[in-house]
C-alpha atoms as a PDB file:
ATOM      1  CA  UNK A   1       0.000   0.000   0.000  1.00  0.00           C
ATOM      2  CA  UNK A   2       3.074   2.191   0.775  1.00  0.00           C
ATOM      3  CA  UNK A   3       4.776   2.209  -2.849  1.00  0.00           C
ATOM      4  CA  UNK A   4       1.315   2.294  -4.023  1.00  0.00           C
ATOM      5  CA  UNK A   5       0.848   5.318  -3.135  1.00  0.00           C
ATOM      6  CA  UNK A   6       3.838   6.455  -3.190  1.00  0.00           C
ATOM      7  CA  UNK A   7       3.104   6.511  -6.911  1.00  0.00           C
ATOM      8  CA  UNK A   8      -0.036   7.557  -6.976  1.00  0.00           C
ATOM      9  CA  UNK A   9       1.218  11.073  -5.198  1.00  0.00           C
ATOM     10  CA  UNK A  10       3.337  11.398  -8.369  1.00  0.00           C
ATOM     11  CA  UNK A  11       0.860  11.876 -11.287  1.00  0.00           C
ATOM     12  CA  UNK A  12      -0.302  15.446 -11.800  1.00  0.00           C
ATOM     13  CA  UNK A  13      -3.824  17.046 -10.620  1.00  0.00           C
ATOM     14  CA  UNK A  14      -5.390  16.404 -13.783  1.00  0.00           C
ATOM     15  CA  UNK A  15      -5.397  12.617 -13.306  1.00  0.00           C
ATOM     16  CA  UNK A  16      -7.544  12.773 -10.188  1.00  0.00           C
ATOM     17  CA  UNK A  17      -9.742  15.348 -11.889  1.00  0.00           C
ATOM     18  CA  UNK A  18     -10.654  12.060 -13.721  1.00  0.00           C
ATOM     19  CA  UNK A  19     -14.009   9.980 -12.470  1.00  0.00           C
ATOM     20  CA  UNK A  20     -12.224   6.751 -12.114  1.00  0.00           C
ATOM     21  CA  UNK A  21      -9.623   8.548 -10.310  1.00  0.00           C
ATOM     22  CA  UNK A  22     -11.657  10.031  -7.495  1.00  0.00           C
ATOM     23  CA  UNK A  23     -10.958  10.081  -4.077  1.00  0.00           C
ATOM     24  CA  UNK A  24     -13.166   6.975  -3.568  1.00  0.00           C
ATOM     25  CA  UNK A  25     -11.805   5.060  -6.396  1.00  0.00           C
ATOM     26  CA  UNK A  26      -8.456   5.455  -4.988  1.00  0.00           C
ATOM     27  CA  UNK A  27      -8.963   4.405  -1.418  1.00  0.00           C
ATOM     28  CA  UNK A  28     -10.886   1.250  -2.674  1.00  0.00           C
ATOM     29  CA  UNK A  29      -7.870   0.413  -4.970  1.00  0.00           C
ATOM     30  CA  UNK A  30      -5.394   0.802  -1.882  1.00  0.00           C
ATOM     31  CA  UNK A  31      -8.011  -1.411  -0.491  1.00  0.00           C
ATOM     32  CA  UNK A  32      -8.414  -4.056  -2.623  1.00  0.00           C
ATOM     33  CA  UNK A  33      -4.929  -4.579  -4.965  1.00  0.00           C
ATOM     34  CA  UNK A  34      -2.734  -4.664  -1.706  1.00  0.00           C
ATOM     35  CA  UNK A  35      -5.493  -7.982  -1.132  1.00  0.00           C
ATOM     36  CA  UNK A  36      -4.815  -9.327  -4.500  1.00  0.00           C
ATOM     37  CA  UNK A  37      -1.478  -9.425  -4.113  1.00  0.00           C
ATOM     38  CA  UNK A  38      -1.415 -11.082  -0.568  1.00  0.00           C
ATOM     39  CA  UNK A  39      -4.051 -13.474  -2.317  1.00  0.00           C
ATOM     40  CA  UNK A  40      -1.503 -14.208  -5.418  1.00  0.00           C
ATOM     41  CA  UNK A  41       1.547 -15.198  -3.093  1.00  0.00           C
ATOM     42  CA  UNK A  42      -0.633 -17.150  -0.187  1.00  0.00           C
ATOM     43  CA  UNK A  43      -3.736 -18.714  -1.821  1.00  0.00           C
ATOM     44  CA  UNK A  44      -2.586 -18.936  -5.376  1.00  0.00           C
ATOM     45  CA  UNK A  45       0.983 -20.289  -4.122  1.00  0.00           C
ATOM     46  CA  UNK A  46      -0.169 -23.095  -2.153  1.00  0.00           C
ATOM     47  CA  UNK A  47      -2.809 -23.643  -4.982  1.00  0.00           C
ATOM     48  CA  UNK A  48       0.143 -23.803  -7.255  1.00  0.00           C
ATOM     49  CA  UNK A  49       1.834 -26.544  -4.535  1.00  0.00           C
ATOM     50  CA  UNK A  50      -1.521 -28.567  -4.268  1.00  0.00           C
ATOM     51  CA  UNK A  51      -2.455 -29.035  -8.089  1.00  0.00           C
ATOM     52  CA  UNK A  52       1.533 -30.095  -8.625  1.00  0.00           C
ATOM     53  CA  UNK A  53       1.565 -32.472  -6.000  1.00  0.00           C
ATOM     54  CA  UNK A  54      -1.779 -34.169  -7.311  1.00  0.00           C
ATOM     55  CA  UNK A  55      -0.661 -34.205 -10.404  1.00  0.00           C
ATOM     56  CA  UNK A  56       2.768 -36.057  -9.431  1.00  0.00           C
ATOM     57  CA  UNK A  57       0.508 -38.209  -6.945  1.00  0.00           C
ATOM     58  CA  UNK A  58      -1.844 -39.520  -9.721  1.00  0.00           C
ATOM     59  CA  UNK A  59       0.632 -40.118 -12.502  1.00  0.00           C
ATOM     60  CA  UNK A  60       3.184 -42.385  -9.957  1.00  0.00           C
ATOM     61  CA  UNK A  61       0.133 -44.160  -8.694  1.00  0.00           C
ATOM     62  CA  UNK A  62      -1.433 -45.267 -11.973  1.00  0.00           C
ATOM     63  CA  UNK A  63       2.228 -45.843 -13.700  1.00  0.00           C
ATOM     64  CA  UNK A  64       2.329 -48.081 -10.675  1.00  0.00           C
ATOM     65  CA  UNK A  65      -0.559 -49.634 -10.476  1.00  0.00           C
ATOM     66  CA  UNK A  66      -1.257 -50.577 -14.589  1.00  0.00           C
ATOM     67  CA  UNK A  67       1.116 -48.362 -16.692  1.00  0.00           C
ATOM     68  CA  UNK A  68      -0.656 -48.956 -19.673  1.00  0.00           C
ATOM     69  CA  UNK A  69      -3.804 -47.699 -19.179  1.00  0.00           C
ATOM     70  CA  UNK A  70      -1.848 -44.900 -16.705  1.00  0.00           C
ATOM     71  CA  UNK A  71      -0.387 -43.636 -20.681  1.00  0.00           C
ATOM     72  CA  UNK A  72      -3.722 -43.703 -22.159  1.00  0.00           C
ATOM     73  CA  UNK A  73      -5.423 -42.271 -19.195  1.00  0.00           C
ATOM     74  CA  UNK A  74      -2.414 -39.501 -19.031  1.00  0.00           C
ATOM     75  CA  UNK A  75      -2.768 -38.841 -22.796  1.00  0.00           C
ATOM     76  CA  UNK A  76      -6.735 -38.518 -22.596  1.00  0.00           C
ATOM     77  CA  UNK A  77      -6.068 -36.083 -19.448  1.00  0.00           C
ATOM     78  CA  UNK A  78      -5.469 -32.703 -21.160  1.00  0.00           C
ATOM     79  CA  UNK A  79      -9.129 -32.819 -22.819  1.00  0.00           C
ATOM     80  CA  UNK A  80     -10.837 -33.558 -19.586  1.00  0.00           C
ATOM     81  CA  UNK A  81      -9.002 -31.328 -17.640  1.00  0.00           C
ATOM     82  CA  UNK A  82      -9.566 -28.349 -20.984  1.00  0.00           C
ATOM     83  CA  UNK A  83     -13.717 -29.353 -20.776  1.00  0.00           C
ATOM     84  CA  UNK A  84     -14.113 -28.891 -16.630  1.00  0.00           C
ATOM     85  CA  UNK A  85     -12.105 -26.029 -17.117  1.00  0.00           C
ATOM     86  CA  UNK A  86     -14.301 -24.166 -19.918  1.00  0.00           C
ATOM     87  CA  UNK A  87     -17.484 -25.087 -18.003  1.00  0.00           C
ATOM     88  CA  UNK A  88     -16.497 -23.476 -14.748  1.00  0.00           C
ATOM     89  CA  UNK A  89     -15.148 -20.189 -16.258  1.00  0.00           C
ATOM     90  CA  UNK A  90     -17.832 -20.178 -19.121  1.00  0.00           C
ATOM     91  CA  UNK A  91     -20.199 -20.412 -16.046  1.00  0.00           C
ATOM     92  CA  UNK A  92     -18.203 -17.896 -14.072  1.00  0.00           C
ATOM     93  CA  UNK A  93     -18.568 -15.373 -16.880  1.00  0.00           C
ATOM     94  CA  UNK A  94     -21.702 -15.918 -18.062  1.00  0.00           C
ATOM     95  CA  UNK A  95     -23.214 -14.730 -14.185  1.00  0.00           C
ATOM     96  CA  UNK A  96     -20.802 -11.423 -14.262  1.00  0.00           C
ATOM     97  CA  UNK A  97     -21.968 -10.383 -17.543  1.00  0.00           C
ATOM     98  CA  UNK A  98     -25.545 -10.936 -17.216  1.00  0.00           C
ATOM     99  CA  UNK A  99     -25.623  -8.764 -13.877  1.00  0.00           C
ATOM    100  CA  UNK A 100     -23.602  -6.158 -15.663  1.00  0.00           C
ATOM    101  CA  UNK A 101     -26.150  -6.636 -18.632  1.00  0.00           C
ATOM    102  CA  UNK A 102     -28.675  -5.130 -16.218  1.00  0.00           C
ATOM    103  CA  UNK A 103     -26.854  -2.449 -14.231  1.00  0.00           C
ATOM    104  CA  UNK A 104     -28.655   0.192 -16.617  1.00  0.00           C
ATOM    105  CA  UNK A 105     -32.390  -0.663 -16.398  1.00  0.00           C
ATOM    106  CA  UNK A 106     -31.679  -1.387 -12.697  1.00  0.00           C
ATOM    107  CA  UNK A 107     -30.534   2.188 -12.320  1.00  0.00           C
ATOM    108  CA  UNK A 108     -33.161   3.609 -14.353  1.00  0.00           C
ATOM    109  CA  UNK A 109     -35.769   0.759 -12.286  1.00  0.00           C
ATOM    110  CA  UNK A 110     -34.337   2.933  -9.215  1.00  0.00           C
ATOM    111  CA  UNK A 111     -34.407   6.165  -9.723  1.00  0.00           C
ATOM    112  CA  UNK A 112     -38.077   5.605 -11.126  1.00  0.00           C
ATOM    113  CA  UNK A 113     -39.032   4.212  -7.714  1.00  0.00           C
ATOM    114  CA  UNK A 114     -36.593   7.462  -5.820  1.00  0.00           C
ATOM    115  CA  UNK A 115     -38.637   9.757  -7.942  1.00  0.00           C
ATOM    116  CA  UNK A 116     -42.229   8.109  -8.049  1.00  0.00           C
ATOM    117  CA  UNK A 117     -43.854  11.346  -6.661  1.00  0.00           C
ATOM    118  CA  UNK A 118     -42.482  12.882 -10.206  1.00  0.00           C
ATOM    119  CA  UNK A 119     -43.465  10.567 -12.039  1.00  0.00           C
ATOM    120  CA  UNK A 120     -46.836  10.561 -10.904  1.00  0.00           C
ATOM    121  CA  UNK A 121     -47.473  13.932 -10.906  1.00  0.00           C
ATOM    122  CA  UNK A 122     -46.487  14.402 -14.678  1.00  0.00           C
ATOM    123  CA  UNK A 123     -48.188  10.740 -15.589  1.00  0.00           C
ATOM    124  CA  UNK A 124     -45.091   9.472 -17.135  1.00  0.00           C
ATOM    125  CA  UNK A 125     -45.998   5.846 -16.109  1.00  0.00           C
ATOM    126  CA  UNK A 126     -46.421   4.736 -19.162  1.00  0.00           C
ATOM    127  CA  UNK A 127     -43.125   6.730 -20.336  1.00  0.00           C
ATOM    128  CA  UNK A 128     -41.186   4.836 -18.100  1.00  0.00           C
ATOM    129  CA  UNK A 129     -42.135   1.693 -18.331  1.00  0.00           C
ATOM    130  CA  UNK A 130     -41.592   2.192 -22.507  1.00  0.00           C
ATOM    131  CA  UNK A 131     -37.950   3.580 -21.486  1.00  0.00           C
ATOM    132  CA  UNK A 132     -37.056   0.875 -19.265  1.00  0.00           C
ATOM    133  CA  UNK A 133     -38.297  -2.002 -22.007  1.00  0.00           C
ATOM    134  CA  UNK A 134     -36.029   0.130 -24.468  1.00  0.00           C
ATOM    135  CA  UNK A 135     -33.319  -0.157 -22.381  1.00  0.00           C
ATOM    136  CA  UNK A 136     -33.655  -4.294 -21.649  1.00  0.00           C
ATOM    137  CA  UNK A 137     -33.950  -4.395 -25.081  1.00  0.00           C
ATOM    138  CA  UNK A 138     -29.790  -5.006 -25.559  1.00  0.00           C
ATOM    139  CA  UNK A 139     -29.462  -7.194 -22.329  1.00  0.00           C
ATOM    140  CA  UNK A 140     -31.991  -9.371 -23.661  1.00  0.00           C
ATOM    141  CA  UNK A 141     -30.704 -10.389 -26.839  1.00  0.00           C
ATOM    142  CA  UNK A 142     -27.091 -10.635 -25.040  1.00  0.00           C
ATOM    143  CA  UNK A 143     -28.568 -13.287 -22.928  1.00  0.00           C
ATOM    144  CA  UNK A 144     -30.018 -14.967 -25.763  1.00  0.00           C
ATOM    145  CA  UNK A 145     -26.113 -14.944 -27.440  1.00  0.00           C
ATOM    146  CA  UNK A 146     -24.568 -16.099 -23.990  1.00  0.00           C
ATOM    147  CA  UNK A 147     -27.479 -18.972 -23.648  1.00  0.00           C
ATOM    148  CA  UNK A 148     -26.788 -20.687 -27.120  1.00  0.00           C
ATOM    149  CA  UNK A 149     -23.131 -19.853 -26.649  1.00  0.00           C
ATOM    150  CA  UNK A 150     -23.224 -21.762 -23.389  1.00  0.00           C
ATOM    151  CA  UNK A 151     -25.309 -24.678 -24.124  1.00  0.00           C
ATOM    152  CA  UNK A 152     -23.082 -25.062 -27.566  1.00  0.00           C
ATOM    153  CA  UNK A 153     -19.669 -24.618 -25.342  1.00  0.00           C
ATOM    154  CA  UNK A 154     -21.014 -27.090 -22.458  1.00  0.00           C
ATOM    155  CA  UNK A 155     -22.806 -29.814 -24.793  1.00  0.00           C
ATOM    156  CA  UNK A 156     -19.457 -29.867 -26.523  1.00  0.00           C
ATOM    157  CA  UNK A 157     -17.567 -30.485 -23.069  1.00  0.00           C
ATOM    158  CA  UNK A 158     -19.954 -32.843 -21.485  1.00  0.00           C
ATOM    159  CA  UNK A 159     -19.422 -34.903 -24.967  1.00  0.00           C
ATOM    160  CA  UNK A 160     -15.738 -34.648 -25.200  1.00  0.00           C
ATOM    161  CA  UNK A 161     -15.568 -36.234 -21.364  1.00  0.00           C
ATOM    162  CA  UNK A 162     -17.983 -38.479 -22.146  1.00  0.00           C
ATOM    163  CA  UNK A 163     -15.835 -39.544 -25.573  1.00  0.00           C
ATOM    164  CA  UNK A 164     -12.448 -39.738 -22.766  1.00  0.00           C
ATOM    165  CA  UNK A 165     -14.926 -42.088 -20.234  1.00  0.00           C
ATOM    166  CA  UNK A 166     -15.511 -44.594 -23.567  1.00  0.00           C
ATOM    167  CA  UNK A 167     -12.026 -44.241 -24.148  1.00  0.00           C
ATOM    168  CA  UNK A 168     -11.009 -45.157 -20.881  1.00  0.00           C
ATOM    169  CA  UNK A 169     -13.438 -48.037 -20.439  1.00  0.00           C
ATOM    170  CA  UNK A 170     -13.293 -49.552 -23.420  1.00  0.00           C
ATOM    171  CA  UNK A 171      -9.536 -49.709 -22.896  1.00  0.00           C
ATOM    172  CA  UNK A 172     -10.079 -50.761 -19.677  1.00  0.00           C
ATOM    173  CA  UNK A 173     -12.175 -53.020 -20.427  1.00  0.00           C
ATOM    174  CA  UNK A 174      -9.966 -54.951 -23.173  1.00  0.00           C
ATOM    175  CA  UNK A 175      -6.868 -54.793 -20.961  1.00  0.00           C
ATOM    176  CA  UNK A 176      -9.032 -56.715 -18.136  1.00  0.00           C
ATOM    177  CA  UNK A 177     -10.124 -59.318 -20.441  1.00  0.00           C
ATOM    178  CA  UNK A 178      -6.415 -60.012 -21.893  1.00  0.00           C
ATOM    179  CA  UNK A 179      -5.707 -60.536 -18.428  1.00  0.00           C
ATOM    180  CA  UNK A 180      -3.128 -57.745 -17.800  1.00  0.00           C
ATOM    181  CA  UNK A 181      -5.199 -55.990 -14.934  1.00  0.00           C
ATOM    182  CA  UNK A 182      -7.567 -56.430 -12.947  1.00  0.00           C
ATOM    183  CA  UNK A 183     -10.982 -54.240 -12.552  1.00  0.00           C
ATOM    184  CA  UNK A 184      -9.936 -53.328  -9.355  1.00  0.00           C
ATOM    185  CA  UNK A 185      -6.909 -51.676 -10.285  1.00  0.00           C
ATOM    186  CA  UNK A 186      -9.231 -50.169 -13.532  1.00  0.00           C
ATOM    187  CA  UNK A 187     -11.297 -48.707 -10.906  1.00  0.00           C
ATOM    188  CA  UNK A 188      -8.654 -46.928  -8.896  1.00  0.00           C
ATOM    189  CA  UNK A 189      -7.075 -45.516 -11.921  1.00  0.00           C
ATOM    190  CA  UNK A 190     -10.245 -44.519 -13.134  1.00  0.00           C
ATOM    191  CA  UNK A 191     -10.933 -42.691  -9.753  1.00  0.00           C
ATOM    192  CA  UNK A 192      -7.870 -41.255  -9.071  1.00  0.00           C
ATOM    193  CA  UNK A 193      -7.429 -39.658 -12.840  1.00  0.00           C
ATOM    194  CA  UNK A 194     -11.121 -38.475 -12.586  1.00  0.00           C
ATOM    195  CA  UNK A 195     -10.359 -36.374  -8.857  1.00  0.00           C
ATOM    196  CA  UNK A 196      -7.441 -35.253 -10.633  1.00  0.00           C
ATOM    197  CA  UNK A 197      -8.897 -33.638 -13.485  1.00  0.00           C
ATOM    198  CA  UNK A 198     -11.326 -31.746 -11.118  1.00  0.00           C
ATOM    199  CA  UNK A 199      -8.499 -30.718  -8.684  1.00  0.00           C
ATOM    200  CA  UNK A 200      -6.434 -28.926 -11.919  1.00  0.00           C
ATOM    201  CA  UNK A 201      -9.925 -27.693 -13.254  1.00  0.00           C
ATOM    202  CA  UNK A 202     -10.698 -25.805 -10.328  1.00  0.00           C
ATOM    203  CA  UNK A 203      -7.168 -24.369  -9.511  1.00  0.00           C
ATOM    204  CA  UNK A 204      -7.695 -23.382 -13.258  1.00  0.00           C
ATOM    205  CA  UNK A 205     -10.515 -21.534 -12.331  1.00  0.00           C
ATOM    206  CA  UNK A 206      -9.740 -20.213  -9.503  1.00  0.00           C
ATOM    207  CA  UNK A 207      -6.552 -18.422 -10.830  1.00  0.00           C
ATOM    208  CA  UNK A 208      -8.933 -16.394 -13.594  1.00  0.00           C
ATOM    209  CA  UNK A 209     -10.605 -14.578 -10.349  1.00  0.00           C
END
């Protein structure tokens, strides 16, 4: 917070002339980015620490248990890992935009409500209602862009796992019947890949915070 603003007492007048530069904005930005970065070396770091050692964890345990379906498995992992990923961020973003989507006909919702004595007075009812369906007129067809976006981006996913699980089982299930493992040790690899691919999913997402 110091060398923050330290720097900050450098720039000239005219930056804090600027809106996003007001008094307010700059006390919540000593606030908050001192925050982040305590968040980026604690919680990211040992976030960082965790996802490695899983990683290292699962790959020794299924080269160890069957290290041929451990390669296939490992090969297969990227995708999995890719699809859990997309979901939670495609989620993630999906929420922010649609409440920023409607920060304008909430104001306008507001100040209609502030000023109702107005607005009565001067029978602009019907005004404002026609104004505020003008202005949900963009957020509306944004969510109908973000919901086909999201059900093409997470049908895709959910298949592409889906595709990996086949691939897994089938080669699972050919491996068992040549004899070389047993479904036991199928099942444990199967499990321990699975919880791995969450684990790196959601230190994936986590990091885009």
């Amino acid at each position: 917070r110091e060398k923050l603003l330290s720097k900050i007492l450098t720039f000239e007048v005219n930056w804090f002339d600027e809106d996003e530069n007001s008094s307010g904005a700059i006390c919540s930005r000593l606030a908050k980015e001192a925050n982040v970065v305590r968040s980026l070396v604690g919680e990211r770091a040992s976030l960082l620490v965790q996802t490695i050692s899983a990683v290292t964890v699962a790959c020794t345990l299924g080269l160890a248990i069957a290290w041929r379906l451990a390669i296939v498995m490992i090969a297969a992992q990227p995708v999995i890992i890719v699809c859990f990923y997309t979901q939670r961020v495609l989620l993630k973003k999906m929420s922010k935009k649609a409440i920023k989507s409607q920060d304008e006909s909430s104001k306008l919702a507001a100040e209609a409500v502030s000023n109702i004595r107005t607005i009565t007075a001067f029978s602009s009812q019907e005004r404002i209602l026609k104004l505020l369906k003008t202005v949900q007129e963009g957020p509306r067809k944004e969510s109908i862009r973000q919901s086909w976006l999201a059900g093409i981006v997470l049908a895709t996913s959910r298949s592409l796992i889906s595709c990996t699980s086949v691939l897994n089982f089938w080669y699972g299930g050919k491996l068992i019947s040549e004899g070389k493992i047993t479904s036991k040790a199928f099942f444990e690899m199967f499990t321990i890949f699975v919880t791995t691919g969450f684990v790196i999913a959601d230190a994936g997402a986590m990091t885009t915070e």
